[in-house]
C-alpha atoms as a PDB file:
ATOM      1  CA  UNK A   1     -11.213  89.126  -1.024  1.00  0.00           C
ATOM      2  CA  UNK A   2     -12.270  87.114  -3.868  1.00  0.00           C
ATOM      3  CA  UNK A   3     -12.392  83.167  -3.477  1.00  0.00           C
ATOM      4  CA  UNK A   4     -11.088  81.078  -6.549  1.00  0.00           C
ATOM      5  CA  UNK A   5     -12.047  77.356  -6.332  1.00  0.00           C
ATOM      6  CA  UNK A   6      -9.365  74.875  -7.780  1.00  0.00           C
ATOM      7  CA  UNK A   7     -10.019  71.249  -7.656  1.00  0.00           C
ATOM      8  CA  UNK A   8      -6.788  69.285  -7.021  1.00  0.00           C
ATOM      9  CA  UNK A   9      -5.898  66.003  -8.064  1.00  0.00           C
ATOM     10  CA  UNK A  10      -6.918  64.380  -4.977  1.00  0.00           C
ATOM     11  CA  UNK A  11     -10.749  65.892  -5.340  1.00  0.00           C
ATOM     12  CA  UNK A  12     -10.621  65.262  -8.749  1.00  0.00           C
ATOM     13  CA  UNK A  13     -10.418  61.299  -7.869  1.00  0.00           C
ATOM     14  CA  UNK A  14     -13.117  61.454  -5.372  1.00  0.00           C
ATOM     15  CA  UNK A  15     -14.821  63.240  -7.767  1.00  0.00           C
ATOM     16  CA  UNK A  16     -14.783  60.581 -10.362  1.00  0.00           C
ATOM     17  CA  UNK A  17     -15.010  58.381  -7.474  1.00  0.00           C
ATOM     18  CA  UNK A  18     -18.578  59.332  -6.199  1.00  0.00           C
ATOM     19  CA  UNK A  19     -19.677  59.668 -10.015  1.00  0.00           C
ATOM     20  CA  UNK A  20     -18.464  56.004 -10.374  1.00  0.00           C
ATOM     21  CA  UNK A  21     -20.532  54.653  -7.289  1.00  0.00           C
ATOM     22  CA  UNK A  22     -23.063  56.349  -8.166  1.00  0.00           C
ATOM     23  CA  UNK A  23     -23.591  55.111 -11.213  1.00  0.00           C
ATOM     24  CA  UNK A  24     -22.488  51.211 -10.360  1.00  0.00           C
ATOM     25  CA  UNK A  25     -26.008  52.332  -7.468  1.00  0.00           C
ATOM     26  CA  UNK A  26     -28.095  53.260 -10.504  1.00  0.00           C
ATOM     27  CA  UNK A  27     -26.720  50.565 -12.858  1.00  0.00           C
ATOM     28  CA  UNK A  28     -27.400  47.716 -10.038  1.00  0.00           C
ATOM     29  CA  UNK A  29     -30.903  48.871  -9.029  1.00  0.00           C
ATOM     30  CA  UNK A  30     -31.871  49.119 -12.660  1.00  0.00           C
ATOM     31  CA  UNK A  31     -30.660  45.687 -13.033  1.00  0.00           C
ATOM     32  CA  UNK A  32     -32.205  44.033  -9.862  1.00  0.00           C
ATOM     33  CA  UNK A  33     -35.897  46.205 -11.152  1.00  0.00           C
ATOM     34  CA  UNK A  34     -35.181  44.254 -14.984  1.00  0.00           C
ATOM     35  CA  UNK A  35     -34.399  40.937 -12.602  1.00  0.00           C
ATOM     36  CA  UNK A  36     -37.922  41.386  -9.736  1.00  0.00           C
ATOM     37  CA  UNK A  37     -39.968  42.086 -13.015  1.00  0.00           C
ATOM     38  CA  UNK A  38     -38.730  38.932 -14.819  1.00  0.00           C
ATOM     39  CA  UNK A  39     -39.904  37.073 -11.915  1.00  0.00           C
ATOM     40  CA  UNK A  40     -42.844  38.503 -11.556  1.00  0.00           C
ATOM     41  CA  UNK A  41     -43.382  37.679 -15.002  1.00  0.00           C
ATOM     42  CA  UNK A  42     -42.294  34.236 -15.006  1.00  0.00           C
ATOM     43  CA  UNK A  43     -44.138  33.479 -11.533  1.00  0.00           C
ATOM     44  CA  UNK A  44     -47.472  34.722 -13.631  1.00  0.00           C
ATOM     45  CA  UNK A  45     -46.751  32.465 -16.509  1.00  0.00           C
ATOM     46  CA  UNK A  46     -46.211  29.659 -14.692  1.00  0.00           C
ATOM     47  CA  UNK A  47     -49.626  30.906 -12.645  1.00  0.00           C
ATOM     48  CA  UNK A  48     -51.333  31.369 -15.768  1.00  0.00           C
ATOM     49  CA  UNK A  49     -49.990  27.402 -17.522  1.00  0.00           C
ATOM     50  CA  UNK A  50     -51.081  26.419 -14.113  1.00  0.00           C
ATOM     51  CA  UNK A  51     -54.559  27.477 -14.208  1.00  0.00           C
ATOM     52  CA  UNK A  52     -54.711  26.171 -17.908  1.00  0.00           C
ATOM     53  CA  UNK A  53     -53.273  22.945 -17.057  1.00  0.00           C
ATOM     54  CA  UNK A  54     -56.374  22.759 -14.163  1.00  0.00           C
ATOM     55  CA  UNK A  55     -59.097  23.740 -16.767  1.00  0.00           C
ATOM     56  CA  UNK A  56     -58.138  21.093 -19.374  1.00  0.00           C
ATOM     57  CA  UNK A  57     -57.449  18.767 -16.755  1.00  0.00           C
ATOM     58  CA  UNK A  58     -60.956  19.171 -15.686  1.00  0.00           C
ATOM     59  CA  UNK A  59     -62.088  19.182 -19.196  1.00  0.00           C
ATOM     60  CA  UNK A  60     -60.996  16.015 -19.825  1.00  0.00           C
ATOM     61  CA  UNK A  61     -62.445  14.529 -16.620  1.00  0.00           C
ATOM     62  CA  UNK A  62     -66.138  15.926 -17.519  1.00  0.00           C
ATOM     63  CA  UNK A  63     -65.343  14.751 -21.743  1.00  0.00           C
ATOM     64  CA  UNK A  64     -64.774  10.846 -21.040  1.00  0.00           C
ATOM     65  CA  UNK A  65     -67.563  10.720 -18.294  1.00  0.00           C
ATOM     66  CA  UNK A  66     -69.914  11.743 -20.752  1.00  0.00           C
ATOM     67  CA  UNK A  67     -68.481   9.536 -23.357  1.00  0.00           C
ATOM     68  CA  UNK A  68     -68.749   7.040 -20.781  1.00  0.00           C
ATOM     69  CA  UNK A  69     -72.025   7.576 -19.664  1.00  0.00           C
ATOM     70  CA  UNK A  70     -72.416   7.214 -23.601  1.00  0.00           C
ATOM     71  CA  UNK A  71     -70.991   3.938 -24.163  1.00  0.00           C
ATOM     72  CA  UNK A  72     -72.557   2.404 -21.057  1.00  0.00           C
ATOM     73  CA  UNK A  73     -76.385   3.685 -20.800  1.00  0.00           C
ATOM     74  CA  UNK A  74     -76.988   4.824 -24.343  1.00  0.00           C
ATOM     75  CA  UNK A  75     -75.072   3.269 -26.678  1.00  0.00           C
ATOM     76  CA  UNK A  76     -77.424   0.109 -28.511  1.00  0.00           C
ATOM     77  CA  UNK A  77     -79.922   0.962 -25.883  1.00  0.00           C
ATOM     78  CA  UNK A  78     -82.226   2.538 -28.484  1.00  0.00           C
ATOM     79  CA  UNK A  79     -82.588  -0.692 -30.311  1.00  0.00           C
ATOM     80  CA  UNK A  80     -83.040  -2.270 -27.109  1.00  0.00           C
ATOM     81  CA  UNK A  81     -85.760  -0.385 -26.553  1.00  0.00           C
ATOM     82  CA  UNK A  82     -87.555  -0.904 -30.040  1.00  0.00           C
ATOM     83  CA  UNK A  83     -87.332  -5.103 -29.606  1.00  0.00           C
ATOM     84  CA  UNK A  84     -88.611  -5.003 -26.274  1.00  0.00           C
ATOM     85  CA  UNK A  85     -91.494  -2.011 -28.258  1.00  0.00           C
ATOM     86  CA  UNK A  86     -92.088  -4.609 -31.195  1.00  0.00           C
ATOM     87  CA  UNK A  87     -92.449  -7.075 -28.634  1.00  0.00           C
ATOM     88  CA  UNK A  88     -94.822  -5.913 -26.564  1.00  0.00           C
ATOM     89  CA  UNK A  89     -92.380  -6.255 -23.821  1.00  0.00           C
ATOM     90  CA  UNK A  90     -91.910  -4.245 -20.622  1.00  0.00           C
ATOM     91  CA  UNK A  91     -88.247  -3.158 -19.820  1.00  0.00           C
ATOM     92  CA  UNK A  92     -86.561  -3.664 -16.837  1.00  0.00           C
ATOM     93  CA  UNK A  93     -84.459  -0.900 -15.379  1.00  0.00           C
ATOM     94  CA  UNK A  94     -82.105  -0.571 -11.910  1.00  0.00           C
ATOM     95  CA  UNK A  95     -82.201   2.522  -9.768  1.00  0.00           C
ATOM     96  CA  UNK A  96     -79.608   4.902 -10.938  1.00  0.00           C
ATOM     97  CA  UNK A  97     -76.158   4.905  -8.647  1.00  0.00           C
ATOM     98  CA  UNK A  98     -75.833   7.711  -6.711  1.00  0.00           C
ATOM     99  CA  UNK A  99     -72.443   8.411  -7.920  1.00  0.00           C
ATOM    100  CA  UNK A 100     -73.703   8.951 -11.465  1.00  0.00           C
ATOM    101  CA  UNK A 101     -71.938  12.200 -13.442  1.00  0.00           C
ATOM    102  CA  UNK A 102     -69.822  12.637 -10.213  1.00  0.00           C
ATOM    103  CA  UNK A 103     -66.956  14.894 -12.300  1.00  0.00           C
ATOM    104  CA  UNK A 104     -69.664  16.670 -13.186  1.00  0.00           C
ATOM    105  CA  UNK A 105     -71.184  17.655  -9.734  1.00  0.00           C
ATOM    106  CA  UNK A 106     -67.982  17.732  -7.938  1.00  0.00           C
ATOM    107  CA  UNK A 107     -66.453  20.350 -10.323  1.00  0.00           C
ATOM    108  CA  UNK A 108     -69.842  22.421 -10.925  1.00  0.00           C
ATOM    109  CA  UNK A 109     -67.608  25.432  -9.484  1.00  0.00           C
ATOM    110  CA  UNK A 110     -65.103  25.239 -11.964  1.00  0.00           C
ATOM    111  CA  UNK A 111     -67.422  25.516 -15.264  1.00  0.00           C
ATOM    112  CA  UNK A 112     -67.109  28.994 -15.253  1.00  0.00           C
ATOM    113  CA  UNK A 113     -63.787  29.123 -15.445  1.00  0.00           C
ATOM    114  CA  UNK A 114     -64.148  27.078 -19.415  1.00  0.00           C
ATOM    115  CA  UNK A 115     -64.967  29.092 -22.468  1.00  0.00           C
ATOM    116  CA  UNK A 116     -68.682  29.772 -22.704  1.00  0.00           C
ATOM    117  CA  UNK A 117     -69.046  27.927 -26.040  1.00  0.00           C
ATOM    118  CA  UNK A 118     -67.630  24.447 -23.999  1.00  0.00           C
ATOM    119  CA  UNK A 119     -70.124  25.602 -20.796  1.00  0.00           C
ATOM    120  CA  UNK A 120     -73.135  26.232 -23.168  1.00  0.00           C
ATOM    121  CA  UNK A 121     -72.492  22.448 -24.831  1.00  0.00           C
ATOM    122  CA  UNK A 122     -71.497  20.719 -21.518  1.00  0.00           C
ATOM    123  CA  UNK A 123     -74.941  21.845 -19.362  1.00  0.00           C
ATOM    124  CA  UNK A 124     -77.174  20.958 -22.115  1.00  0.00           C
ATOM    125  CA  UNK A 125     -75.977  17.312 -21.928  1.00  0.00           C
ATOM    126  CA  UNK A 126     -76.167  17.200 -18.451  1.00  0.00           C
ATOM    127  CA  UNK A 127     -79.369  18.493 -18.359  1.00  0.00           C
ATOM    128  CA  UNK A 128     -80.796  15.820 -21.038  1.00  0.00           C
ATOM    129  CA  UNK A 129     -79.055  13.123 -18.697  1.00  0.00           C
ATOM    130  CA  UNK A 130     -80.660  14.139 -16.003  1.00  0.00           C
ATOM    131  CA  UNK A 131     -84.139  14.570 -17.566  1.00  0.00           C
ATOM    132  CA  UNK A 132     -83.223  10.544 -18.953  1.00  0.00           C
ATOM    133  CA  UNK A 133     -82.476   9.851 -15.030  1.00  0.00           C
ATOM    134  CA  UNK A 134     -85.607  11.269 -14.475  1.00  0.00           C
ATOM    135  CA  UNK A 135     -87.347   9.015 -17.119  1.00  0.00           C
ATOM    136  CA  UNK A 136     -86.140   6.221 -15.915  1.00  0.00           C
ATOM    137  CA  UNK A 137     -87.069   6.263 -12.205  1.00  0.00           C
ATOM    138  CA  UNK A 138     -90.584   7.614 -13.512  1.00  0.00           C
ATOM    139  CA  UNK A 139     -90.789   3.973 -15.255  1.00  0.00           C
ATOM    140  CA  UNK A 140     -89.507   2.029 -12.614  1.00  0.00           C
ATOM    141  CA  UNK A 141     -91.847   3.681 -10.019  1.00  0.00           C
ATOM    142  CA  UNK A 142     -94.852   2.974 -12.151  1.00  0.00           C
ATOM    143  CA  UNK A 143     -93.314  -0.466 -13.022  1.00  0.00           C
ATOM    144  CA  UNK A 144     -93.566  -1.264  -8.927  1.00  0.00           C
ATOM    145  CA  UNK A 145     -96.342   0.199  -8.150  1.00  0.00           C
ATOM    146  CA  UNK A 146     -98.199  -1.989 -11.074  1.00  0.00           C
ATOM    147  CA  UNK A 147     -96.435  -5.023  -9.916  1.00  0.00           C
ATOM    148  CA  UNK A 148     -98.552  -8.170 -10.328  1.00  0.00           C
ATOM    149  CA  UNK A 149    -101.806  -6.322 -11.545  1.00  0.00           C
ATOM    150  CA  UNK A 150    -103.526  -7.929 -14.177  1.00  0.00           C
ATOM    151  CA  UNK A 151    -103.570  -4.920 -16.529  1.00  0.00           C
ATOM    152  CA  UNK A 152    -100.079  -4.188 -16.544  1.00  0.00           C
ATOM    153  CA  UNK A 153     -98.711  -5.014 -19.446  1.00  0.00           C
ATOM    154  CA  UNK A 154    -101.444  -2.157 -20.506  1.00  0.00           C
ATOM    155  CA  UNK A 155    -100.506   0.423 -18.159  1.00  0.00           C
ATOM    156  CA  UNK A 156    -101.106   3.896 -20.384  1.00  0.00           C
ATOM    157  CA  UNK A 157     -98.875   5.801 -18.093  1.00  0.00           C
ATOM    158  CA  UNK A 158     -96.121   3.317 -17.799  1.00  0.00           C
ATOM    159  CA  UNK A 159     -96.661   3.094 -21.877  1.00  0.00           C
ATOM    160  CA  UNK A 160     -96.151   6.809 -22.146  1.00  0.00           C
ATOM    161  CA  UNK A 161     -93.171   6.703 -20.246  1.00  0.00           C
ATOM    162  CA  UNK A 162     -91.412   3.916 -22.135  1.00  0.00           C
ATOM    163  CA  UNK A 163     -91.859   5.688 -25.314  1.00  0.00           C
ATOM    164  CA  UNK A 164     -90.777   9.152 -23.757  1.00  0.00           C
ATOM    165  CA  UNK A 165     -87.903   7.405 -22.566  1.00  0.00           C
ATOM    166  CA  UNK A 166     -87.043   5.485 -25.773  1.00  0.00           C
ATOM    167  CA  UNK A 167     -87.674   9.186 -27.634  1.00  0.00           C
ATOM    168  CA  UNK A 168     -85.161  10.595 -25.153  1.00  0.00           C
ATOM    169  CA  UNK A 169     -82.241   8.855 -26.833  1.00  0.00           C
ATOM    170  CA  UNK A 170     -81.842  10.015 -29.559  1.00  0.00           C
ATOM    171  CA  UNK A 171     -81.453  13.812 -28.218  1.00  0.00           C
ATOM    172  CA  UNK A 172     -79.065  12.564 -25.251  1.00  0.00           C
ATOM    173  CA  UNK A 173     -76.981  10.688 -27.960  1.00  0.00           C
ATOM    174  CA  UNK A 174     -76.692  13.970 -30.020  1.00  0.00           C
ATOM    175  CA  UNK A 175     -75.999  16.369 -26.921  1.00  0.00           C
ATOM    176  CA  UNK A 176     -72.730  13.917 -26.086  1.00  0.00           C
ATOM    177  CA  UNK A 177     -71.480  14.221 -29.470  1.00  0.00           C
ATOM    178  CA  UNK A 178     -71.284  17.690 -29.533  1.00  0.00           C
ATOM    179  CA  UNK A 179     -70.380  18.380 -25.538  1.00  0.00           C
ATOM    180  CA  UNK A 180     -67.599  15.583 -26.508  1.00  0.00           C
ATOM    181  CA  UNK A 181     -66.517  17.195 -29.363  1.00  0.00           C
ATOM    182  CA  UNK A 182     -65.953  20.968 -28.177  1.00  0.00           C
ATOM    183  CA  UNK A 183     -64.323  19.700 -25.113  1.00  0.00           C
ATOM    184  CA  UNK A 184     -61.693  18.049 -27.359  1.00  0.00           C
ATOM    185  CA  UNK A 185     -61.346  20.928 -29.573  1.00  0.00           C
ATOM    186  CA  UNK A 186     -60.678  22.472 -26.029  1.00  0.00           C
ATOM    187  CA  UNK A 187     -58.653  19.803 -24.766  1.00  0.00           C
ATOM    188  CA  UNK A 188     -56.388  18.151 -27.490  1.00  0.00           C
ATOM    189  CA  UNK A 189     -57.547  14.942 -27.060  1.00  0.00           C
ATOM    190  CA  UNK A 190     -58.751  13.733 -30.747  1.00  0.00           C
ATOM    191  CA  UNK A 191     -62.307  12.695 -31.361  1.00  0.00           C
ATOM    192  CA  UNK A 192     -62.034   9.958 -32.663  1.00  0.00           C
ATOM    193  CA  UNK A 193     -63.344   6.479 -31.972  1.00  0.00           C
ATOM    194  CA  UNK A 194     -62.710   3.580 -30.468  1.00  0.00           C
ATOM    195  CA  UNK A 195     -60.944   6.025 -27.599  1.00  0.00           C
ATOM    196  CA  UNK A 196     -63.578   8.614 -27.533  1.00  0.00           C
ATOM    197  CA  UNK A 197     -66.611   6.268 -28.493  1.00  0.00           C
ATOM    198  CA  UNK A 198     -69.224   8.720 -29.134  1.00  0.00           C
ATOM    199  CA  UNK A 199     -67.751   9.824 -31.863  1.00  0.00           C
ATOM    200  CA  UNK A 200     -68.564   6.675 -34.046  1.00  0.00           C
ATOM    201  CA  UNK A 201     -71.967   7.798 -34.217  1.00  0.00           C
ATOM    202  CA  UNK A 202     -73.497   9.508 -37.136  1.00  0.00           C
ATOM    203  CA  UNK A 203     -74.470  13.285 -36.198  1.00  0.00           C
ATOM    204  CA  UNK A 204     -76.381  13.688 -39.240  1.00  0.00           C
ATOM    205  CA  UNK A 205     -78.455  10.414 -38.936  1.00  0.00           C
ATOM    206  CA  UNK A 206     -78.808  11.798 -35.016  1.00  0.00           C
ATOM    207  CA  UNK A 207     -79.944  15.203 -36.209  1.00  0.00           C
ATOM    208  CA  UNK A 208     -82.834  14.052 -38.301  1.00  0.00           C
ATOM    209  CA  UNK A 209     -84.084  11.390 -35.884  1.00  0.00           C
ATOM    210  CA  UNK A 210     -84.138  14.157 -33.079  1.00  0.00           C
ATOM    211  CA  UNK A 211     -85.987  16.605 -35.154  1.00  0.00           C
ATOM    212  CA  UNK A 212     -88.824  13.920 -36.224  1.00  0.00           C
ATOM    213  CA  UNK A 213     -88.933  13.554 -32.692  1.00  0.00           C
ATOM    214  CA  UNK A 214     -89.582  16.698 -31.846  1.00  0.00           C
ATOM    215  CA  UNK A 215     -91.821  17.556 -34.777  1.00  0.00           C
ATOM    216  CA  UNK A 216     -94.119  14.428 -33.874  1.00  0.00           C
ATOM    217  CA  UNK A 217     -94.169  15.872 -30.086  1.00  0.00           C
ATOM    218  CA  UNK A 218     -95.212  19.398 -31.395  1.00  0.00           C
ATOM    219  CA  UNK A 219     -98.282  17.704 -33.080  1.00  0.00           C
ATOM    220  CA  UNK A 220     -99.123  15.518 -30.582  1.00  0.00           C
ATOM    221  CA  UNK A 221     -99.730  18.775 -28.073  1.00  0.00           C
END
């Protein structure tokens, strides 16, 4: 007996039918795969300006404490230094706050997360400041402990100390400048004075006073 299949009307519509669903199934998980990766890409943007928004918003915290730290404890204090030096004078310095460069230390974690070329240009100045820190409380401890003696306006160590400190300036001057002016680069913020006040200075003039400093400490070892 020999079988001959016939579709009918009737299959022939649930034919089509199935086809039809099958395809709207095909059509709507293509189109819900388009819509999860869309979100997935939007959710990473929005992680990514996120993250970017952090890092410049950290940026900018670190560039106007050191522009502060600029405009407060080196800015004029070089020629400060030089009257009290012409004078014969002795200068008189306070302890150092303990909340000094706190953006700094409280965001030492984050550093990593900058371009290397801001990093490399942001630890160098700290590192100057704290070596001027250092200076400083050197001074004043040899300052006390000299306190009423008859030879201290002579003191060679406390001598040796002012002038290392008033050489320091110079250096710690020039490592704000450019620390100040890669994190704007970085930032968007312009660098430009009165609002970012280091950059008033003159790098040049800064350059060649910190290498005469450094030559004359090369000869005098």
């Amino acid at each position: 007996m020999q079988f001959e299949a016939k579709l009918t009307l009737d299959g022939l519509m649930t034919l089509a039918a199935g086809i039809i669903a099958f395809s709207a199934v095909i059509i709507q998980i293509r189109a819900s795969s388009k819509q999860l990766r869309e979100q997935m890409r939007t959710q990473r943007d929005a992680e990514r300006e996120e993250q970017e928004r952090q890092k410049k918003a950290v940026a900018r915290a670190i560039l106007f404490e050191i522009d502060d730290f600029y405009r407060y404890h080196v800015r004029g204090v070089r020629g400060y230094l030089e009257e009290i030096a012409r004078k014969g004078g002795l200068l008189e310095v306070v302890r150092i706050a303990p909340s000094m460069l706190a953006v700094y230390r409280g965001n030492t974690s984050r550093l990593g997360e900058l371009p290397d070329e801001v990093v490399e240009v942001v630890v160098h100045f700290y590192s100057k400041a704290q070596q001027f820190f250092a200076l400083r409380e050197d001074y004043k401890g040899e300052r006390e402990r000299h306190a009423g003696s008859a030879d201290h306006p002579n003191n060679r160590k406390e001598r040796t100390l002012f002038s290392h400190l008033r050489d320091s300036l110079p250096g710690l001057a020039r490592a704000a400048y450019i620390a100040c002016e890669r994190l704007c680069g970085f930032t968007g913020v312009e660098f430009k004075s009165p609002r970012i006040a280091i950059a008033g200075e003159d790098i040049a003039a800064l350059n060649r006073e910190t290498e005469r400093i450094e030559h004359e400490e090369v000869h005098r070892i």
